[in-house]
PDB file of N, CA and C in Angstrom:
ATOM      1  N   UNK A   1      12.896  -8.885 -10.775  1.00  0.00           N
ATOM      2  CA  UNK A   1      12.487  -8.072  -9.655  1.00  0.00           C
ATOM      3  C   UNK A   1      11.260  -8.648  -8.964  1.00  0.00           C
ATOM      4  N   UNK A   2      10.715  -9.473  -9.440  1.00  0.00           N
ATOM      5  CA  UNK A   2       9.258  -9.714  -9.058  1.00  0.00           C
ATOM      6  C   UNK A   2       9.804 -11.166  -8.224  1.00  0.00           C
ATOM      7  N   UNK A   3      10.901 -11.776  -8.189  1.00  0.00           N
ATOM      8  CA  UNK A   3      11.335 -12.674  -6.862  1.00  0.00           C
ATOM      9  C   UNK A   3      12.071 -11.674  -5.707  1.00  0.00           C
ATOM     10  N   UNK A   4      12.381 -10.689  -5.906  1.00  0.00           N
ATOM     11  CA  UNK A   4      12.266  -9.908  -4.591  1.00  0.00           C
ATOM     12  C   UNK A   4      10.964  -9.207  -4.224  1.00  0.00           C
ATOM     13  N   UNK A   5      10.222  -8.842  -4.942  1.00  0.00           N
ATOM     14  CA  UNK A   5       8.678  -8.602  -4.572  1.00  0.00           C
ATOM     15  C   UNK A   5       8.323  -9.940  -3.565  1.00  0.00           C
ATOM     16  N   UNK A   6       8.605 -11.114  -4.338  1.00  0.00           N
ATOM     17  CA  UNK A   6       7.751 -12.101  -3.766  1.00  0.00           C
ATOM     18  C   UNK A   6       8.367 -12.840  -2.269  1.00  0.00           C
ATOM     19  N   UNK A   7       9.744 -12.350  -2.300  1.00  0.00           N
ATOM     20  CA  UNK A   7      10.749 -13.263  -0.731  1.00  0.00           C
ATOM     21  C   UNK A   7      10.215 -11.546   0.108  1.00  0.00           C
ATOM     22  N   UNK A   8      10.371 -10.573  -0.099  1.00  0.00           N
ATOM     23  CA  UNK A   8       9.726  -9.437   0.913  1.00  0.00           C
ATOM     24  C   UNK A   8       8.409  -9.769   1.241  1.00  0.00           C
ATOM     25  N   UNK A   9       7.566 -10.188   0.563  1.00  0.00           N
ATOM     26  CA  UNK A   9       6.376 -10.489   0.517  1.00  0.00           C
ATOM     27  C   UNK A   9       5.778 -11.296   2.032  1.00  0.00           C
ATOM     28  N   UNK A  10       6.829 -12.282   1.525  1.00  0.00           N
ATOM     29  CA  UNK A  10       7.185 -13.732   2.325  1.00  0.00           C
ATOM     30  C   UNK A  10       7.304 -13.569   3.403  1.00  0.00           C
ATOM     31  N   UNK A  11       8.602 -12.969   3.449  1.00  0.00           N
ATOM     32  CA  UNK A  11       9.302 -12.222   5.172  1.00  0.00           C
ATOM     33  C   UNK A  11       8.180 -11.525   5.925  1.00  0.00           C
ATOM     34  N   UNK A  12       7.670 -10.304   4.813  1.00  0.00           N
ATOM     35  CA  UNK A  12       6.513 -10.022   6.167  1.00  0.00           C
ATOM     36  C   UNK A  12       5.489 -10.666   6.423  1.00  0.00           C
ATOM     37  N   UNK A  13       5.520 -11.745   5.538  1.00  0.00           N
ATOM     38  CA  UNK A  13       4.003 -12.666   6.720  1.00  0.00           C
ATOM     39  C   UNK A  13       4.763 -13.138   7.662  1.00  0.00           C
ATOM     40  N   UNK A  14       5.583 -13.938   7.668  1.00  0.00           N
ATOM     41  CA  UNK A  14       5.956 -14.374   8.733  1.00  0.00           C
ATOM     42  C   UNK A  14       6.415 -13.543  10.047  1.00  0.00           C
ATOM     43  N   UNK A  15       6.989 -12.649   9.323  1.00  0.00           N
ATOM     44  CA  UNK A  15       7.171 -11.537  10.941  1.00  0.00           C
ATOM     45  C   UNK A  15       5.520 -11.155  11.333  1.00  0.00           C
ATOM     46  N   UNK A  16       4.532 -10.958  10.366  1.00  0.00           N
ATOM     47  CA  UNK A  16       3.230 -10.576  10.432  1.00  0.00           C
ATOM     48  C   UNK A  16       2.653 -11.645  11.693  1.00  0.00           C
ATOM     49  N   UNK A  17       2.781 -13.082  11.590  1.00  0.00           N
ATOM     50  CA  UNK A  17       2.226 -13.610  12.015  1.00  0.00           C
ATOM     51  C   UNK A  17       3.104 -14.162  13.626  1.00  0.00           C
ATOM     52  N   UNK A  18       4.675 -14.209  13.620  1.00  0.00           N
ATOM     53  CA  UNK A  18       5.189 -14.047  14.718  1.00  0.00           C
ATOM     54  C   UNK A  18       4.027 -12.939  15.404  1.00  0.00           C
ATOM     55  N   UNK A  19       4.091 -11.604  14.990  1.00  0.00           N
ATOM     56  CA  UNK A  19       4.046 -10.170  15.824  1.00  0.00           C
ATOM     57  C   UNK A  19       2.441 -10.791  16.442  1.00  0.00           C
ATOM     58  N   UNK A  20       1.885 -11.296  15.708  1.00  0.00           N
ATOM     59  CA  UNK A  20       0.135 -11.669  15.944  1.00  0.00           C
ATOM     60  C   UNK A  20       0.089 -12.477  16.706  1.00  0.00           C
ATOM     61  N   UNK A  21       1.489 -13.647  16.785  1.00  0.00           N
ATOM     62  CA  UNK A  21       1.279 -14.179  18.181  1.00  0.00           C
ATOM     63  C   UNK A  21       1.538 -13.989  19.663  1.00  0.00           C
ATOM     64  N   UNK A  22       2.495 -12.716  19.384  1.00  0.00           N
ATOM     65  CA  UNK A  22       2.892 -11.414  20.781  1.00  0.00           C
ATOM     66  C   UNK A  22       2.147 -11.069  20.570  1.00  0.00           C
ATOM     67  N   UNK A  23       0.729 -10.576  19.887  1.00  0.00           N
ATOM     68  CA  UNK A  23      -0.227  -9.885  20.046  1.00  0.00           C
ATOM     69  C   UNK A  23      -1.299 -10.854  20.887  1.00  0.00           C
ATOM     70  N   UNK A  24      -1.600 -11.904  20.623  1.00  0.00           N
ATOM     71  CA  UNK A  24      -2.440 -12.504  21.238  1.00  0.00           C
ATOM     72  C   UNK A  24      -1.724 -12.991  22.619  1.00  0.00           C
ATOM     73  N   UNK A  25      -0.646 -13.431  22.764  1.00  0.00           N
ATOM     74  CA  UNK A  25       0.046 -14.296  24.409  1.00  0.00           C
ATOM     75  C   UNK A  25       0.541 -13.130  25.131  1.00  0.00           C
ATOM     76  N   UNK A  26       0.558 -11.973  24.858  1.00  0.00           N
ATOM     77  CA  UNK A  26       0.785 -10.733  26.237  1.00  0.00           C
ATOM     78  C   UNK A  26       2.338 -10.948  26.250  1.00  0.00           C
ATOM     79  N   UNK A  27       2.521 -11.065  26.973  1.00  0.00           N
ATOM     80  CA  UNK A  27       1.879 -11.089  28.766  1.00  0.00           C
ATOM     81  C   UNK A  27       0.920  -9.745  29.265  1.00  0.00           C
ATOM     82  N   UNK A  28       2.170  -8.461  29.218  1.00  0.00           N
ATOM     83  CA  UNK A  28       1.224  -7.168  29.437  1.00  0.00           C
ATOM     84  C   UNK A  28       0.606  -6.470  28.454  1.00  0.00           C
ATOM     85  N   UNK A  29      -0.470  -5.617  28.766  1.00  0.00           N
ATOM     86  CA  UNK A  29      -1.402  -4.525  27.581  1.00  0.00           C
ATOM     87  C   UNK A  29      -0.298  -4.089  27.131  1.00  0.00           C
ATOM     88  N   UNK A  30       0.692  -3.131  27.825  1.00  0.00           N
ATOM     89  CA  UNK A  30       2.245  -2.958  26.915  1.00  0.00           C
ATOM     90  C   UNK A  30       3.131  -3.722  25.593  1.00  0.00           C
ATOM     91  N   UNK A  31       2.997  -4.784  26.424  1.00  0.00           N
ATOM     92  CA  UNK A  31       3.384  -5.893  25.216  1.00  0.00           C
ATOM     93  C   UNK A  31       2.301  -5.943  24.105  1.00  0.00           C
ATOM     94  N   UNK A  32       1.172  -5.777  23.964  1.00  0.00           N
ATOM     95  CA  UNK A  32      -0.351  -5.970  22.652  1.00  0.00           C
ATOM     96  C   UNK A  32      -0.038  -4.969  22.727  1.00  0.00           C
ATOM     97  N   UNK A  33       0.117  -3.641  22.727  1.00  0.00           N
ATOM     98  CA  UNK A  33       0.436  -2.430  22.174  1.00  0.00           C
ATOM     99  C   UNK A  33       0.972  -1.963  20.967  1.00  0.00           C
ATOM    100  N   UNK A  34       2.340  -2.464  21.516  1.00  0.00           N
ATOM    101  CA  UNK A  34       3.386  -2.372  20.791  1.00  0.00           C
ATOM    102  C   UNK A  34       3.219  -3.336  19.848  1.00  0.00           C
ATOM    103  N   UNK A  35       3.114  -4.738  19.963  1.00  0.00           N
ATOM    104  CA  UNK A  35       2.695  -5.742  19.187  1.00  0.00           C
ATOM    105  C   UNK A  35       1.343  -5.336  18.110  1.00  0.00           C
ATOM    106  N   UNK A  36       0.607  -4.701  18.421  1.00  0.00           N
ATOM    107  CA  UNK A  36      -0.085  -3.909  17.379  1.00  0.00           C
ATOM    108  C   UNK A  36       0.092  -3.191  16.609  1.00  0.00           C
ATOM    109  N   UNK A  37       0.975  -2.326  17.128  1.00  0.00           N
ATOM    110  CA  UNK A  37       2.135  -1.161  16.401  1.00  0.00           C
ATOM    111  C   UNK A  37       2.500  -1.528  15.430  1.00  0.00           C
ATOM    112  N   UNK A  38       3.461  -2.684  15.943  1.00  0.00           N
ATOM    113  CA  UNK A  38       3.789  -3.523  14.434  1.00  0.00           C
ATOM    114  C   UNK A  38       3.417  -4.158  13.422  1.00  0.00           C
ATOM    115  N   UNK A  39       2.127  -4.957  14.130  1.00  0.00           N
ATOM    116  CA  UNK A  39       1.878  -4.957  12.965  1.00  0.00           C
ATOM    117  C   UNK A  39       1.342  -4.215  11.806  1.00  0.00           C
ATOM    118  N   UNK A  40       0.746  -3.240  12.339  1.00  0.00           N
ATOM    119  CA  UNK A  40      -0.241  -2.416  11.702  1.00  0.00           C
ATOM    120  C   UNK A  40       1.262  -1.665  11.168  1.00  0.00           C
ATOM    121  N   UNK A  41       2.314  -1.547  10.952  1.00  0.00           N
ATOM    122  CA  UNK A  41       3.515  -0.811  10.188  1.00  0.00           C
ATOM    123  C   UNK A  41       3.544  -2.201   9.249  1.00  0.00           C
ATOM    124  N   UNK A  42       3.698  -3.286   9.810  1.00  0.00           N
ATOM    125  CA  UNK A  42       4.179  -4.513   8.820  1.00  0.00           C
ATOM    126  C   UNK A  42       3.149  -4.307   7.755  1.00  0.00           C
ATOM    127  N   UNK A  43       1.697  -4.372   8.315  1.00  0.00           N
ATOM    128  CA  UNK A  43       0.647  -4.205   6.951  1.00  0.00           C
ATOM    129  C   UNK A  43       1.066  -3.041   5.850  1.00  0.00           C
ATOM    130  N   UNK A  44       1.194  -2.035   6.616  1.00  0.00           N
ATOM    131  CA  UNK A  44       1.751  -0.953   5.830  1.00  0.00           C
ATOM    132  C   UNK A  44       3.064  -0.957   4.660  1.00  0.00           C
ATOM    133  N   UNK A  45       4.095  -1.401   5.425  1.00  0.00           N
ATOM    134  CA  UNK A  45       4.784  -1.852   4.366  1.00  0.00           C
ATOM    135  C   UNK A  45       4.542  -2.771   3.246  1.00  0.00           C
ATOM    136  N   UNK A  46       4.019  -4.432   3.888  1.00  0.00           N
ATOM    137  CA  UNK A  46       3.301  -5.003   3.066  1.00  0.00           C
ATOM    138  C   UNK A  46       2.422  -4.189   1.442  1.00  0.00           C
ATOM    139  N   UNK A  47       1.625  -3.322   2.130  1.00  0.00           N
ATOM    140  CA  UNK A  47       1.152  -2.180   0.971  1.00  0.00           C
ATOM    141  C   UNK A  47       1.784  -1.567   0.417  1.00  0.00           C
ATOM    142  N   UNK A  48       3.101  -0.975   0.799  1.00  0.00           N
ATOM    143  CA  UNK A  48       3.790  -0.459   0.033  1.00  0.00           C
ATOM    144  C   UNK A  48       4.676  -0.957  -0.780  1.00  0.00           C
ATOM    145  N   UNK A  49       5.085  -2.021  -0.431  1.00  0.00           N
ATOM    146  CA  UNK A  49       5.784  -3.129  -1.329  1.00  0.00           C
ATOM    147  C   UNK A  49       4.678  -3.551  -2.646  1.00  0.00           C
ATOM    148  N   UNK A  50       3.644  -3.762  -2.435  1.00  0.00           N
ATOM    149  CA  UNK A  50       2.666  -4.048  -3.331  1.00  0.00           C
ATOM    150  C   UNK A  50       2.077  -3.086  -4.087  1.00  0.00           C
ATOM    151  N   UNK A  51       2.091  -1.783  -3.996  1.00  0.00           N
ATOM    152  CA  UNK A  51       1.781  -0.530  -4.875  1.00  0.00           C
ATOM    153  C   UNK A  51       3.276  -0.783  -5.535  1.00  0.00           C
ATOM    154  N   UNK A  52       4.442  -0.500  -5.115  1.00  0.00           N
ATOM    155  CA  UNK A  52       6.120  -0.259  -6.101  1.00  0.00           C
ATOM    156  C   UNK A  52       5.499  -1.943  -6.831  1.00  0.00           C
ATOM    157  N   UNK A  53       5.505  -2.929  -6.618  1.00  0.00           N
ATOM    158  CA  UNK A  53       5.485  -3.865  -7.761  1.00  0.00           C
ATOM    159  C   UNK A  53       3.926  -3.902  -8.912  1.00  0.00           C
ATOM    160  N   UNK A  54       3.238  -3.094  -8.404  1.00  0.00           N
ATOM    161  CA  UNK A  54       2.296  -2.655  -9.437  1.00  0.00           C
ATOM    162  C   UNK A  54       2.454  -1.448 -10.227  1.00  0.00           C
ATOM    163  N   UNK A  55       3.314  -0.812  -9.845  1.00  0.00           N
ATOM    164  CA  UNK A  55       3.754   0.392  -9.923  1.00  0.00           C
ATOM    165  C   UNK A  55       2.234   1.414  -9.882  1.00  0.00           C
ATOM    166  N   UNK A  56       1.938   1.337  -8.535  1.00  0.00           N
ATOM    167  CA  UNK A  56       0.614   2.327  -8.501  1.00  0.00           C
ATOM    168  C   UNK A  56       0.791   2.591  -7.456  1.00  0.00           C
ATOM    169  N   UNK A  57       0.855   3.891  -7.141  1.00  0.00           N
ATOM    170  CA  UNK A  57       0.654   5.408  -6.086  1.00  0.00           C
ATOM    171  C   UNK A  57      -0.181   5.580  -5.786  1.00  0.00           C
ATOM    172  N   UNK A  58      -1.418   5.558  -6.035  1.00  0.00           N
ATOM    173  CA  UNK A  58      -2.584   6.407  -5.831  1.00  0.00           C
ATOM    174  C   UNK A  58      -3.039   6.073  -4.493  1.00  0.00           C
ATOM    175  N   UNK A  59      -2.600   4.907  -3.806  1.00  0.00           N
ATOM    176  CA  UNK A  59      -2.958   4.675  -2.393  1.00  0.00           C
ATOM    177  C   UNK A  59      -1.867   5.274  -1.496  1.00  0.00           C
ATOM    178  N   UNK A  60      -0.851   5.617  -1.671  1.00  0.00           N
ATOM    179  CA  UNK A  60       0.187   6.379  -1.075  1.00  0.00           C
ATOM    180  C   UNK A  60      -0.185   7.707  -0.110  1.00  0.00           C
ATOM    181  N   UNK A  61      -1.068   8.401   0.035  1.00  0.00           N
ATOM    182  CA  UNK A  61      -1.706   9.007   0.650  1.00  0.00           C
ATOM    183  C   UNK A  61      -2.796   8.780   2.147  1.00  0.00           C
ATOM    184  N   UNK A  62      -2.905   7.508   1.482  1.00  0.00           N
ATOM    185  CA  UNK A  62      -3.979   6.655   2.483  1.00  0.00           C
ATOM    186  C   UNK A  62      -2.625   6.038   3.254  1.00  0.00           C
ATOM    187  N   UNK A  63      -1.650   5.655   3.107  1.00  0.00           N
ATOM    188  CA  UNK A  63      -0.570   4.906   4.172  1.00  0.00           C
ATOM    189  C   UNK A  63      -0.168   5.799   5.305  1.00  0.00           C
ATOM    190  N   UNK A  64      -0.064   6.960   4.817  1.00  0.00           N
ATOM    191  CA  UNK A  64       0.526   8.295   5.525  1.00  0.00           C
ATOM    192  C   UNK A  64      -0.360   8.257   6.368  1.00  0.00           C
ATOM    193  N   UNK A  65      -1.471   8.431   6.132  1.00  0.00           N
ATOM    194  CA  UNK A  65      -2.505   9.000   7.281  1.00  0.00           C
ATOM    195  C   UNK A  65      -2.983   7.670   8.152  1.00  0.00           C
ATOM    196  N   UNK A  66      -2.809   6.530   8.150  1.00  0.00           N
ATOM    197  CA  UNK A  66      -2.820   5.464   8.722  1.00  0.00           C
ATOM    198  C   UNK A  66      -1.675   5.060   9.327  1.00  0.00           C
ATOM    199  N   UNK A  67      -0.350   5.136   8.693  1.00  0.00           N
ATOM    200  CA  UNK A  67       0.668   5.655   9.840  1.00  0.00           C
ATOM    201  C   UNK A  67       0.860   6.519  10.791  1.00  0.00           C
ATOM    202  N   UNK A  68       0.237   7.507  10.233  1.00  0.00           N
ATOM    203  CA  UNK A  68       0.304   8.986  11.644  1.00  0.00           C
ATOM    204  C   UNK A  68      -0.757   8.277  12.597  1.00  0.00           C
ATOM    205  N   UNK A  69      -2.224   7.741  12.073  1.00  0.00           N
ATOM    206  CA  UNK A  69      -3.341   7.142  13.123  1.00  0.00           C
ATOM    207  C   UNK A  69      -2.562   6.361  14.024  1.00  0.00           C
ATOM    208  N   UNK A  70      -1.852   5.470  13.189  1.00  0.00           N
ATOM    209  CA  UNK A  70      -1.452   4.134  14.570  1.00  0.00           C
ATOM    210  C   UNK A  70      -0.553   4.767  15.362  1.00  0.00           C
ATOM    211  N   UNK A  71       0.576   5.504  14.910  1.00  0.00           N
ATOM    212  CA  UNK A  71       1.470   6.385  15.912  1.00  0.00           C
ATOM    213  C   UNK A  71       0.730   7.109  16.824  1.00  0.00           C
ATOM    214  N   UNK A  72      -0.101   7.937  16.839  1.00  0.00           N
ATOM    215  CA  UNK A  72      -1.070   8.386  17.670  1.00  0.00           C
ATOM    216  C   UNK A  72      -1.355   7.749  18.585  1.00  0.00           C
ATOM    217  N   UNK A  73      -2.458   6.488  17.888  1.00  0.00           N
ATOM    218  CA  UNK A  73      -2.887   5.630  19.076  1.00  0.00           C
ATOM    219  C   UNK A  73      -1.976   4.888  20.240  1.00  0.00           C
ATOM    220  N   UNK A  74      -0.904   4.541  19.139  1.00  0.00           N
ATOM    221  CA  UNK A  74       0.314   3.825  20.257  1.00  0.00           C
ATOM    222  C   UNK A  74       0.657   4.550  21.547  1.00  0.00           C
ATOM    223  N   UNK A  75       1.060   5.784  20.660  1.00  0.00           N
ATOM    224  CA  UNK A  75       1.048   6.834  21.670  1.00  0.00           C
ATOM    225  C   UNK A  75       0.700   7.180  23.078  1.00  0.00           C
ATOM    226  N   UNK A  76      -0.635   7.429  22.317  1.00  0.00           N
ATOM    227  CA  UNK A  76      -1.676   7.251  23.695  1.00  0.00           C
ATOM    228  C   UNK A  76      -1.892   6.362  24.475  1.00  0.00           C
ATOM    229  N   UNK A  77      -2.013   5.295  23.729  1.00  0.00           N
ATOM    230  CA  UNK A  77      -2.332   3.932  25.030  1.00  0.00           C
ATOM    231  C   UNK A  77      -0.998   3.619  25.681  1.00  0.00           C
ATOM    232  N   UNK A  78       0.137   3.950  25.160  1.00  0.00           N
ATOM    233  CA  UNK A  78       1.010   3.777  26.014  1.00  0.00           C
ATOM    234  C   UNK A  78       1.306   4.719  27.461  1.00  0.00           C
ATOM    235  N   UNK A  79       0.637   5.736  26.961  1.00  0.00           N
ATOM    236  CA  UNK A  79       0.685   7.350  27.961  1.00  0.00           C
ATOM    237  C   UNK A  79      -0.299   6.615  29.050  1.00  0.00           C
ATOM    238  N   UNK A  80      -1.548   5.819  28.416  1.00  0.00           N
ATOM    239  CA  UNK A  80      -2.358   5.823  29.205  1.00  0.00           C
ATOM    240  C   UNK A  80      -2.485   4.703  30.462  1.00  0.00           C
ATOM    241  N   UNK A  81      -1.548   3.947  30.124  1.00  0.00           N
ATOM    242  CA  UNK A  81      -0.899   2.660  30.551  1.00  0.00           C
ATOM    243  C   UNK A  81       0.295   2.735  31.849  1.00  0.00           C
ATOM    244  N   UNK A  82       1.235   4.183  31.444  1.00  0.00           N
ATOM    245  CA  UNK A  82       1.991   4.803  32.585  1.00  0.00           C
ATOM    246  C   UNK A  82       1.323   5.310  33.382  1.00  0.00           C
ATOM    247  N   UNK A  83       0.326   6.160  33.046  1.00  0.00           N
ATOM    248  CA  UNK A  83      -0.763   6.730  34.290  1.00  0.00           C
ATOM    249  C   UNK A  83      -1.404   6.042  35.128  1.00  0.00           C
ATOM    250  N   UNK A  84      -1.837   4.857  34.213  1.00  0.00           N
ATOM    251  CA  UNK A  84      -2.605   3.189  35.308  1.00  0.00           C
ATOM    252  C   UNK A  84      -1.485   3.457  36.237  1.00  0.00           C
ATOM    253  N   UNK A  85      -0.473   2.592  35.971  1.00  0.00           N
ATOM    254  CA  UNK A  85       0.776   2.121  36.597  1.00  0.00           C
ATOM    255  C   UNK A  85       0.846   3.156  37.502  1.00  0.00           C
ATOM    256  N   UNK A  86       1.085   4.863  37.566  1.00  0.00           N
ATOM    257  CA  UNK A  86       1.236   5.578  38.419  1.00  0.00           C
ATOM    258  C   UNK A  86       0.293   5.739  39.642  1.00  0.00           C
ATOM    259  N   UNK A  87      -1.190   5.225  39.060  1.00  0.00           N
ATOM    260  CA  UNK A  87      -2.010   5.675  40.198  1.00  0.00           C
ATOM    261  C   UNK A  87      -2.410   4.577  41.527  1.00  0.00           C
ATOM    262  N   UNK A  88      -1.012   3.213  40.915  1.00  0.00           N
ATOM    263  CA  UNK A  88      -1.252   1.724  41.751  1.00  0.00           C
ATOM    264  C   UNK A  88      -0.169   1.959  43.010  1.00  0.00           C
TER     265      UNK A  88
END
């Protein structure tokens, strides 16, 4: 089990670091948005993959509420991003 710990592991750096380079080349704030979104879920999983192969929970509480944060924020900056756009 601990070579599927380690190829999941794998996979999300590399999607980690694709998403970081849509995070840095844009084009639009829309595009780094969303590109933030993800990654900040990829980290998350990342963590959660790494608590099940330690078999430790106790941070499982802290993911939740850092998932609801980034959903929020996405949220918003995306709301806030249609309103730009509306007032051009």
């Amino acid at each position: 089990m601990t070579v599927l710990y380690g190829i999941t592991l794998t996979v999300l750096a590399v999607a980690g670091l694709l998403t970081l380079l849509r995070l840095v080349r844009g084009p639009a704030a829309l595009d780094r948005i969303m590109a933030l979104d993800v990654l900040v879920t990829m980290v998350l999983a990342g963590t959660a993959v790494g608590m099940v192969a330690r078999d430790d929970t106790t941070s499982a509480p802290v993911l939740v509420v850092v998932a609801l944060l980034a959903f929020i924020g996405s949220v918003t900056a995306a709301h806030l991003i249609e309103k730009r756009k509306g007032m051009r």
